[in-house]
C-alpha atoms as a PDB file:
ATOM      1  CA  UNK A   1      25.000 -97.341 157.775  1.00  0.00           C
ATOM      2  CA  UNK A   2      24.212 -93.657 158.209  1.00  0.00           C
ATOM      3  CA  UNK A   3      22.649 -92.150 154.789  1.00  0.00           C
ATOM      4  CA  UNK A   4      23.940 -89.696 153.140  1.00  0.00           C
ATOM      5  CA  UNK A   5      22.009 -86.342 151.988  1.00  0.00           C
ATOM      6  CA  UNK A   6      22.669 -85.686 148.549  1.00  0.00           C
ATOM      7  CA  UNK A   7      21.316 -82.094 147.574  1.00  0.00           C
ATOM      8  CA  UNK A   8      19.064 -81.915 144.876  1.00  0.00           C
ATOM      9  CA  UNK A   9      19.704 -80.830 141.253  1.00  0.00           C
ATOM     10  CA  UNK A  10      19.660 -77.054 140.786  1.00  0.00           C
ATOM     11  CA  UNK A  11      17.796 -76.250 138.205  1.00  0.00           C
ATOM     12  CA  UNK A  12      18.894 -74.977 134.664  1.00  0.00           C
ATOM     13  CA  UNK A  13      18.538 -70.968 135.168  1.00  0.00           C
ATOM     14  CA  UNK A  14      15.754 -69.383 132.527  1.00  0.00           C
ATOM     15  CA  UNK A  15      16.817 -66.978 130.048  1.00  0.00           C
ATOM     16  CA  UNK A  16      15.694 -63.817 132.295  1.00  0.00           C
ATOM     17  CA  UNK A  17      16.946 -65.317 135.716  1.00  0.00           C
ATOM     18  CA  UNK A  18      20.658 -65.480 133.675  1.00  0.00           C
ATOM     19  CA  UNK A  19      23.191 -62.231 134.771  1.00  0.00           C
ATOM     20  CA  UNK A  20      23.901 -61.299 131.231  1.00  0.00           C
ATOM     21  CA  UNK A  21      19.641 -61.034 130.337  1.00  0.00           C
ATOM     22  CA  UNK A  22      19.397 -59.063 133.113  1.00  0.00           C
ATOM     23  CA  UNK A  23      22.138 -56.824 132.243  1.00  0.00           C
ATOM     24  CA  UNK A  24      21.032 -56.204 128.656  1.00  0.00           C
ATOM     25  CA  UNK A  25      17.484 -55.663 130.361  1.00  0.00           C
ATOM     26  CA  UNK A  26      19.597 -53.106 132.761  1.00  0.00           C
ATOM     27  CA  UNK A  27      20.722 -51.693 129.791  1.00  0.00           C
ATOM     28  CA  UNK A  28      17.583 -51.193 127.990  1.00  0.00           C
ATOM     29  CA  UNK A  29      17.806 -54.362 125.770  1.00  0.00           C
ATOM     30  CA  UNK A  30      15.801 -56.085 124.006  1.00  0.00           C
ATOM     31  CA  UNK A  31      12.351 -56.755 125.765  1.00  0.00           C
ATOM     32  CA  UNK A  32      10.656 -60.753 126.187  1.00  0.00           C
ATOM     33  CA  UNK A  33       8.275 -61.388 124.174  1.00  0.00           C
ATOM     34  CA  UNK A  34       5.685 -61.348 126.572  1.00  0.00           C
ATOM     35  CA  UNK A  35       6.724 -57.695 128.028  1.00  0.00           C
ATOM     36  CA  UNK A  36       6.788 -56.688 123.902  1.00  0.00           C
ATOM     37  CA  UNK A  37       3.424 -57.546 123.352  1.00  0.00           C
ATOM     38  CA  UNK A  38       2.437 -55.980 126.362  1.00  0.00           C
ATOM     39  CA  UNK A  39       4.080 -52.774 125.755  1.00  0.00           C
ATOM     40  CA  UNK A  40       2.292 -52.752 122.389  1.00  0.00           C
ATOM     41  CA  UNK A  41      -0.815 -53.204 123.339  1.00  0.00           C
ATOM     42  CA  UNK A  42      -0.617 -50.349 125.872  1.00  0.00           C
ATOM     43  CA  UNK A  43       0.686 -48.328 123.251  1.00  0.00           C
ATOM     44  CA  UNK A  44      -2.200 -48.980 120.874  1.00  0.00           C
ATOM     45  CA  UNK A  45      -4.726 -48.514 124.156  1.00  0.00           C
ATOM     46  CA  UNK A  46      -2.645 -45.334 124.563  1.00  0.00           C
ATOM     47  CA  UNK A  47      -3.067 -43.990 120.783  1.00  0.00           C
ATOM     48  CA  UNK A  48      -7.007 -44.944 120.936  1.00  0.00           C
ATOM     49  CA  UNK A  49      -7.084 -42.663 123.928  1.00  0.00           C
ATOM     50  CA  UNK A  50      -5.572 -39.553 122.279  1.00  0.00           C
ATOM     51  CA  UNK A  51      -7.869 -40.175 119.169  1.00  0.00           C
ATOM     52  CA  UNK A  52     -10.646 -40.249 120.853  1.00  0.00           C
ATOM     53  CA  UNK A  53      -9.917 -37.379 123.268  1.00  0.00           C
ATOM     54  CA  UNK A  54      -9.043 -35.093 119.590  1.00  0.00           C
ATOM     55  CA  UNK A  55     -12.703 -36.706 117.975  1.00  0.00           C
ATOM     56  CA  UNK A  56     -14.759 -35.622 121.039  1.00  0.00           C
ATOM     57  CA  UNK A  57     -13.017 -32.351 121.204  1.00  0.00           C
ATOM     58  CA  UNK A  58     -13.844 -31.452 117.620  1.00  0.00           C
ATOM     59  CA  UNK A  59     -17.415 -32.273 118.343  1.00  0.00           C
ATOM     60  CA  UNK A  60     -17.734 -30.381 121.092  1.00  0.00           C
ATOM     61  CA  UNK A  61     -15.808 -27.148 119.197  1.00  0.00           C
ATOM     62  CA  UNK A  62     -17.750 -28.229 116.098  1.00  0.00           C
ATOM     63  CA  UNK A  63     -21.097 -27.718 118.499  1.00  0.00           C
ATOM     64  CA  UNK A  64     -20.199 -24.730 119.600  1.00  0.00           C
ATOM     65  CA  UNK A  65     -19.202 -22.985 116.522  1.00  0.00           C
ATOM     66  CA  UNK A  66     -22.655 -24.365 114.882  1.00  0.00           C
ATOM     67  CA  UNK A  67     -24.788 -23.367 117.898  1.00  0.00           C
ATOM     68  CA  UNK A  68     -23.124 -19.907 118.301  1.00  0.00           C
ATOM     69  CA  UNK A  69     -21.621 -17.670 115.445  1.00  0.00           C
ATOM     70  CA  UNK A  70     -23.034 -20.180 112.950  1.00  0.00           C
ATOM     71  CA  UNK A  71     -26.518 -19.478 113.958  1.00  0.00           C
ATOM     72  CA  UNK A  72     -26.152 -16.181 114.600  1.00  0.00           C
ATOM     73  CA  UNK A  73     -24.380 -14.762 111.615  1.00  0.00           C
ATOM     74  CA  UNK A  74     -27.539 -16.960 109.745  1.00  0.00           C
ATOM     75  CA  UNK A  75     -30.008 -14.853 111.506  1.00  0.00           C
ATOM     76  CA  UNK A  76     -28.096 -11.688 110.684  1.00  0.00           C
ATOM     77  CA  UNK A  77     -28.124 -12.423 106.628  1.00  0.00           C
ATOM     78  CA  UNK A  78     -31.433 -12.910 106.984  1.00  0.00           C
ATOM     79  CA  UNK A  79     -32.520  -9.355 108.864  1.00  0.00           C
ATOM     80  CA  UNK A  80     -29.593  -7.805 106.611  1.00  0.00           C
ATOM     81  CA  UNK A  81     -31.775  -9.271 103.162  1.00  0.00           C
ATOM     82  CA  UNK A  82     -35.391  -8.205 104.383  1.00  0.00           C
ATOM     83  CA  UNK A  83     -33.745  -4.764 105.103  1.00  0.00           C
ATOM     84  CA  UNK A  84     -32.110  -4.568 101.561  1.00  0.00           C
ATOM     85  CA  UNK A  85     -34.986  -5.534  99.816  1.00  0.00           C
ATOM     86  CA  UNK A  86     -37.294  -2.763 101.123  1.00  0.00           C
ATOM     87  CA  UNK A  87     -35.095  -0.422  99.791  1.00  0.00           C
ATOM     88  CA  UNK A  88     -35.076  -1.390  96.675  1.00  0.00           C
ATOM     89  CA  UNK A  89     -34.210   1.817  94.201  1.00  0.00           C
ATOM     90  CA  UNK A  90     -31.940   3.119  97.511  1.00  0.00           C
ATOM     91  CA  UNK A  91     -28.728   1.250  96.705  1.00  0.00           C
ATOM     92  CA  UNK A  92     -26.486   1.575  99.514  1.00  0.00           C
ATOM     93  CA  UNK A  93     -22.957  -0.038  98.643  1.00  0.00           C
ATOM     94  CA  UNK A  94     -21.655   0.192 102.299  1.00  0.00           C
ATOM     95  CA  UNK A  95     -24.356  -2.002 103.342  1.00  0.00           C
ATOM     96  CA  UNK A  96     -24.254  -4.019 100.469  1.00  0.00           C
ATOM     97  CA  UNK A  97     -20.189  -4.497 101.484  1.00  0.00           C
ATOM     98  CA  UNK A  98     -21.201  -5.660 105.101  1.00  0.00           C
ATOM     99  CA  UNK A  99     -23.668  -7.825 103.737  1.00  0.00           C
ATOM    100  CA  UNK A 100     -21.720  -9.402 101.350  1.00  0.00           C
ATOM    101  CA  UNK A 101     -18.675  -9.653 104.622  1.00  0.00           C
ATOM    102  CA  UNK A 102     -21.386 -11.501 106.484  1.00  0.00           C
ATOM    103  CA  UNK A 103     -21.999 -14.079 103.801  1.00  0.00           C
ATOM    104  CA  UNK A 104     -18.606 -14.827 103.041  1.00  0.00           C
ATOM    105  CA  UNK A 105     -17.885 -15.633 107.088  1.00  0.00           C
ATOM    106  CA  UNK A 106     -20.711 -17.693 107.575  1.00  0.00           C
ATOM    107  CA  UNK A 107     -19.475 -19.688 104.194  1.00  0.00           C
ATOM    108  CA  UNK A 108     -16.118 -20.000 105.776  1.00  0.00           C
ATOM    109  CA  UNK A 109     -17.427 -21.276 109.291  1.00  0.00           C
ATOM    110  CA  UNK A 110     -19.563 -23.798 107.397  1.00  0.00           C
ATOM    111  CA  UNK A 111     -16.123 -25.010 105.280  1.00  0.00           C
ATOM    112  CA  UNK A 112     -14.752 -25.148 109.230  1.00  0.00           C
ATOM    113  CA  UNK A 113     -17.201 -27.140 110.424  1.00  0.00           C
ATOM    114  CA  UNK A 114     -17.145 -29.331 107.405  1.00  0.00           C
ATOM    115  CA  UNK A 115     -13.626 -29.438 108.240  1.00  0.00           C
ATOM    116  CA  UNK A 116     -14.002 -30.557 112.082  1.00  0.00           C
ATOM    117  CA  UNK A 117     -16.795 -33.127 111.338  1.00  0.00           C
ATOM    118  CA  UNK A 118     -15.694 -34.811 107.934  1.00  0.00           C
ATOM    119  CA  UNK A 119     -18.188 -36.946 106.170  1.00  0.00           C
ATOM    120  CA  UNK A 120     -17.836 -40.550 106.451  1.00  0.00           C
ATOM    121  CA  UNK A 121     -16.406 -42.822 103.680  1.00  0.00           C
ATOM    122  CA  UNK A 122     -18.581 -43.381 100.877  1.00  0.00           C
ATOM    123  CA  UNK A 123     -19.673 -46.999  99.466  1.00  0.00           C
ATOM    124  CA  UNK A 124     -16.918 -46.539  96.649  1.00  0.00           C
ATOM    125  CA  UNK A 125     -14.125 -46.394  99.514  1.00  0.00           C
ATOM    126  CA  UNK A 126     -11.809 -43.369  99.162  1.00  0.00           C
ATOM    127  CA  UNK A 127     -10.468 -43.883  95.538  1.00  0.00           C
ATOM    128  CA  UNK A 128     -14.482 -42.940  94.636  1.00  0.00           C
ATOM    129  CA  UNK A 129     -14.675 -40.295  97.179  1.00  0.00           C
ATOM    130  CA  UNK A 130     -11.531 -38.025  95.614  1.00  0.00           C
ATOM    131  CA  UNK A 131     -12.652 -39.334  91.624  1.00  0.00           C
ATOM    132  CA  UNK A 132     -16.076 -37.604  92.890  1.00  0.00           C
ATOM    133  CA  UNK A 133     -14.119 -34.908  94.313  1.00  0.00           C
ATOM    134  CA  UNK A 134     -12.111 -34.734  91.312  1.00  0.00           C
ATOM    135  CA  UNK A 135     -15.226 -34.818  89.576  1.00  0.00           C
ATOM    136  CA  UNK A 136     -16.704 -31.379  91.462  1.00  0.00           C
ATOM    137  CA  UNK A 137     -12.878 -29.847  91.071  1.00  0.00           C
ATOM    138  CA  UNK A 138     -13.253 -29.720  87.180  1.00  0.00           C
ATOM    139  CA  UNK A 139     -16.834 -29.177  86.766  1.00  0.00           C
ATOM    140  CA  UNK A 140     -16.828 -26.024  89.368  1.00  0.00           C
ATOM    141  CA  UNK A 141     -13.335 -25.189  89.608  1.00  0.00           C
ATOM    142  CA  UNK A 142     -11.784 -25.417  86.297  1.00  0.00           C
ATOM    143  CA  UNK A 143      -9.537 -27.635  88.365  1.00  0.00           C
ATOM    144  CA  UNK A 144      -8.284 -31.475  86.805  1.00  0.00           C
ATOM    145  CA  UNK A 145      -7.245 -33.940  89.401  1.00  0.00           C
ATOM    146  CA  UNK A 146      -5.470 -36.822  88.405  1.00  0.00           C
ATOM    147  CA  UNK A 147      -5.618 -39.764  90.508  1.00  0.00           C
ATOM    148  CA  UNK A 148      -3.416 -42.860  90.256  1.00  0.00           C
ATOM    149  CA  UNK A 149      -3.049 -45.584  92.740  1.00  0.00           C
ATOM    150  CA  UNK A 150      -0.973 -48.738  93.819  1.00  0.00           C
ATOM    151  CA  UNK A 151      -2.953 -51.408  95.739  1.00  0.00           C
ATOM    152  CA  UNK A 152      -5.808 -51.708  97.194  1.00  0.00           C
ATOM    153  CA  UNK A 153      -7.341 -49.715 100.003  1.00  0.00           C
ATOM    154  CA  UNK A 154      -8.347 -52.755 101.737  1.00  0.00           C
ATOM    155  CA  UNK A 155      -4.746 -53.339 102.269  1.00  0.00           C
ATOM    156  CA  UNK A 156      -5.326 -50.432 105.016  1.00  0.00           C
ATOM    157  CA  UNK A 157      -7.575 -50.629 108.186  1.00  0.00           C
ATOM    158  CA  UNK A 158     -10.897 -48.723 108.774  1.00  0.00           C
ATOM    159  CA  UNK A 159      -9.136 -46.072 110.589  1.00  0.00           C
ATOM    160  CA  UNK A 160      -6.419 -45.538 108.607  1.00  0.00           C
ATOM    161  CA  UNK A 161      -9.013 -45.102 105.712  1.00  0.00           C
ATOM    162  CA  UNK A 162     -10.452 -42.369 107.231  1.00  0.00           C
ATOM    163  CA  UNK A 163      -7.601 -40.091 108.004  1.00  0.00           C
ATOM    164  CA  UNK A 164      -5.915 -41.194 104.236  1.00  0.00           C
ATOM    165  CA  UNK A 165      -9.613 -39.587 102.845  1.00  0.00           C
ATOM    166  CA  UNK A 166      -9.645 -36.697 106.015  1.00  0.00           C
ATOM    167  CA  UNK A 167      -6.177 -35.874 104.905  1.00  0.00           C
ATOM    168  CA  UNK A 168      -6.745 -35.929 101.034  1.00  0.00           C
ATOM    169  CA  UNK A 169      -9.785 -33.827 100.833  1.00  0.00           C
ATOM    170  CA  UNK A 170      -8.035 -31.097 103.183  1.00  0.00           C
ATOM    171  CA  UNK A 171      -5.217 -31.135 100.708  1.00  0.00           C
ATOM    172  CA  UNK A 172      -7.641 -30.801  98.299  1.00  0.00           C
ATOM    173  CA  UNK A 173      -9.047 -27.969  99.481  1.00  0.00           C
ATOM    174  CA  UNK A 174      -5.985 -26.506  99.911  1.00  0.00           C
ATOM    175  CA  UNK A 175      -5.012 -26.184  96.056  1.00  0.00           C
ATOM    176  CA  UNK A 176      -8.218 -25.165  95.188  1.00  0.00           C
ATOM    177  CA  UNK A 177      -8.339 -22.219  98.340  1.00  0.00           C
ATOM    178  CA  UNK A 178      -4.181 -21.168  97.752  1.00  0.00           C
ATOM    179  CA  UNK A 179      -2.374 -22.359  94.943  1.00  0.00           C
ATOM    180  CA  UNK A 180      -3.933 -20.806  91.591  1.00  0.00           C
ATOM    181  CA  UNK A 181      -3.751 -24.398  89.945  1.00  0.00           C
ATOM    182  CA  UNK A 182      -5.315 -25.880  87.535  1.00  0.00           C
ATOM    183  CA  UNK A 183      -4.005 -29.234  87.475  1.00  0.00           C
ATOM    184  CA  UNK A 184      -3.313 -31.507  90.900  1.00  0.00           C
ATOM    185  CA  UNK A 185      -2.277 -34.970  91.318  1.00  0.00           C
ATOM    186  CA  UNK A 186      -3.050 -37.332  93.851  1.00  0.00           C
ATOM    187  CA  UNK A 187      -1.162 -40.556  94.412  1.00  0.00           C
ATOM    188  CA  UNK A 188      -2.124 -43.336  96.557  1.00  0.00           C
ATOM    189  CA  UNK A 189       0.840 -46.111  97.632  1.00  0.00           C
ATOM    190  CA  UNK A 190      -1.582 -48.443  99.450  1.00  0.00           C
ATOM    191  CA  UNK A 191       0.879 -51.282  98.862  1.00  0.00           C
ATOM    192  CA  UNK A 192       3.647 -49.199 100.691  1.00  0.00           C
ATOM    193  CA  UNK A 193       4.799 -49.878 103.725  1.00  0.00           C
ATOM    194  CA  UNK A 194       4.183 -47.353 105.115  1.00  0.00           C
ATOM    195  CA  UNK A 195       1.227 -46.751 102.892  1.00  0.00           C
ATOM    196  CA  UNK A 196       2.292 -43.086 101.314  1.00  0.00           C
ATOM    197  CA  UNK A 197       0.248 -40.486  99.610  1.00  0.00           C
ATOM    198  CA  UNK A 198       0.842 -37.941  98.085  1.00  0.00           C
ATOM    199  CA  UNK A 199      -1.314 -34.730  96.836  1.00  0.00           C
ATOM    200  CA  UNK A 200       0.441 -32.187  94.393  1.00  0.00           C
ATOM    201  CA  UNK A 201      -0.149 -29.189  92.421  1.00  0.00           C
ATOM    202  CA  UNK A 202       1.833 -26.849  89.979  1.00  0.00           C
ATOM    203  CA  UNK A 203       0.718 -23.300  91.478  1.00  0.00           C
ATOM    204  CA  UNK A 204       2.483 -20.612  93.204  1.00  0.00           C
ATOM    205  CA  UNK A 205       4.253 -22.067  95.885  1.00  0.00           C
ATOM    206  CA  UNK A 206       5.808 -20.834  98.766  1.00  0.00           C
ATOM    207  CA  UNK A 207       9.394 -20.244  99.992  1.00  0.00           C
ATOM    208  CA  UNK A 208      10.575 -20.735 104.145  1.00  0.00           C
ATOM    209  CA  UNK A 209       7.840 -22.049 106.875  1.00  0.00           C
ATOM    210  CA  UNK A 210       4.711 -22.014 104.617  1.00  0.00           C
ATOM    211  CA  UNK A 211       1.323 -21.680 105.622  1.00  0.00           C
ATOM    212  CA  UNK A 212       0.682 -22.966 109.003  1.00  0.00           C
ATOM    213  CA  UNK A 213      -3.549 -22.733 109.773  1.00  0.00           C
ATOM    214  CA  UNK A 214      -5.369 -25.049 111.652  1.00  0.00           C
ATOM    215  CA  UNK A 215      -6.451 -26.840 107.968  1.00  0.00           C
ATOM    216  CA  UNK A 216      -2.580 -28.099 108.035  1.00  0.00           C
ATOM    217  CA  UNK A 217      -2.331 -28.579 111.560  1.00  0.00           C
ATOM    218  CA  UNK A 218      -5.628 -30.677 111.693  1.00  0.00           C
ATOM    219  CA  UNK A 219      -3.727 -32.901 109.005  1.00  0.00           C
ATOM    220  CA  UNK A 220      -0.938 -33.274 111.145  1.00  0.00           C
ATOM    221  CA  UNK A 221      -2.584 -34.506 114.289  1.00  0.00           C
ATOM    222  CA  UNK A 222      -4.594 -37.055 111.985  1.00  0.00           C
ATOM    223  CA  UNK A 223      -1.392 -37.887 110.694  1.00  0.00           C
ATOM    224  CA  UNK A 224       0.126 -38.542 114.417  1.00  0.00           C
ATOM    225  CA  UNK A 225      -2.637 -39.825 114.965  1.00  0.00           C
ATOM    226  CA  UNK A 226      -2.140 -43.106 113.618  1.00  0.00           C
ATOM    227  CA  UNK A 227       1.533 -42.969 114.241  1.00  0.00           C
ATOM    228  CA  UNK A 228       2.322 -41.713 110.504  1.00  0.00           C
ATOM    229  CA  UNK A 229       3.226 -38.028 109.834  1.00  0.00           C
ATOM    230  CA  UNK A 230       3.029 -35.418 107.272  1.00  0.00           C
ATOM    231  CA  UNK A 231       5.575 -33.400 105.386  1.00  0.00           C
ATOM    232  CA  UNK A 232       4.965 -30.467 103.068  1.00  0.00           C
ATOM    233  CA  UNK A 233       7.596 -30.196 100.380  1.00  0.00           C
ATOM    234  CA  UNK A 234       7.301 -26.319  98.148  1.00  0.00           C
ATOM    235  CA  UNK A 235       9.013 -24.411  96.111  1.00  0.00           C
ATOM    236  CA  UNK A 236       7.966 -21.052  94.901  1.00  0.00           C
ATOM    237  CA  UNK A 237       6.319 -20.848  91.848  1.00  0.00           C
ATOM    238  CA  UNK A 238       6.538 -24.295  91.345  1.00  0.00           C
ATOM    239  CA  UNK A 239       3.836 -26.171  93.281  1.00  0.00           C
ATOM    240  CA  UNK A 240       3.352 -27.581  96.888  1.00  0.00           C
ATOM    241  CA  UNK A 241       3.658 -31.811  97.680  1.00  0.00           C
ATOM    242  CA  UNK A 242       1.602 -32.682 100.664  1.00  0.00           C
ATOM    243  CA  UNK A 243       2.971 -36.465 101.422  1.00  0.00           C
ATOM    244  CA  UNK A 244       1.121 -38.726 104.304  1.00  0.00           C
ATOM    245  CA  UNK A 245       3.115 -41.532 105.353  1.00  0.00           C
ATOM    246  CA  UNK A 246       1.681 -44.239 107.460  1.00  0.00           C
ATOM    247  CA  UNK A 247       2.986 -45.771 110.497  1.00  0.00           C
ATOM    248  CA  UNK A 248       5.778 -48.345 110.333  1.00  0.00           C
END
């Protein structure tokens, strides 16, 4: 008797071989898990890149400004004080003006490059960096922070830290610099999610755009940074908001 050839069993098609998974994939559906996790961690490789393109970038500019008008405005104060001191019993205000000029720049680059190359976190996390801020504020400034906060910053990562402490003492330095405040508020949500703070004072304000240096643009790019962002919320004679949300 002849045999007969029986074809074998096909095969139950996977979930990605099947026409309608490749049409939602056609469509831009929902991704396997495999191709999710993948696109994640390219994202997160993506992010680190950007970061650490902005950190070496504000080293090198931080450099540059330290090496260059930093040093030489120094050297300038100095000449300008020997020359002012041997003529004593002269007293020549235009002089004294320029001098004066050249102090106040070579405060404001130092504030800069402060600014560009933030101190680390110290051993009291970021809650006892902004109370010792806070501390500074009222004893220099005239200036009372309150601070309140919900969670823990170890509900954060290391990273994430430092931009929530990069971001705060910018605000910071922003009411004490432009609003004519004497009271500010900072509020941490660590147990968010997102995490959210929030930095407010009760000084003048601003109507439209608002202020738009590179103190509130650094903030911004910390912000994005992480995949968070930052909003400024004013009102004219009322007081300026500063809110940092993390990312989702």
């Amino acid at each position: 008797m002849a045999a007969v050839w029986t074809p074998p069993a096909l095969a139950e098609p996977s979930a990605c071989d099947r026409p309608d998974a490749v049409v939602r994939a056609a469509k831009g559906g929902p991704l396997s898990p495999v191709r999710s996790r993948t696109q994640s961690r390219s994202d997160t490789f993506a992010q680190q890149a950007v970061e650490d393109a902005v950190a070496r970038e504000r080293a090198r500019i931080s450099r540059e400004l330290h090496d260059g008008i930093a040093t030489e405005l120094a050297g300038a104060i100095s000449l300008f004080k020997v020359y002012l001191e041997s003529r004593k019993g002269q007293p020549d205000e235009t002089l004294k003006n320029v001098f004066d000029i050249l102090e106040r720049s070579l405060k404001h680059v130092r504030e800069s490059l402060a600014e560009l190359r933030p101190a680390a976190i110290g051993p009291d996390g970021v809650l006892g960096d902004v109370r010792h801020q806070a501390g500074e504020f009222a004893r220099v400034y005239g200036i009372r922070v309150e601070l309140s906060s919900n969670g823990t910053e170890d509900m954060l990562s290391p990273h994430h830290r430092e931009v929530v402490a990069q971001v705060v003492r910018e605000a910071l330095t922003n009411v004490r610099r432009h609003s004519g405040s004497t009271i500010c508020r900072v509020k941490m949500g660590f147990a968010a999610r997102p995490f959210l703070i929030e930095v407010s004072d009760e000084g003048r304000g601003f109507a439209g755009v608002g202020p738009s240096g590179y103190g509130l643009m650094g903030m911004r790019e910390r912000a994005a940074g992480i995949g968070g962002r930052l909003e400024v919320v004013s009102t004219e004679g009322r007081g300026t908001t500063v809110f940092l949300f993390g990312p989702n």
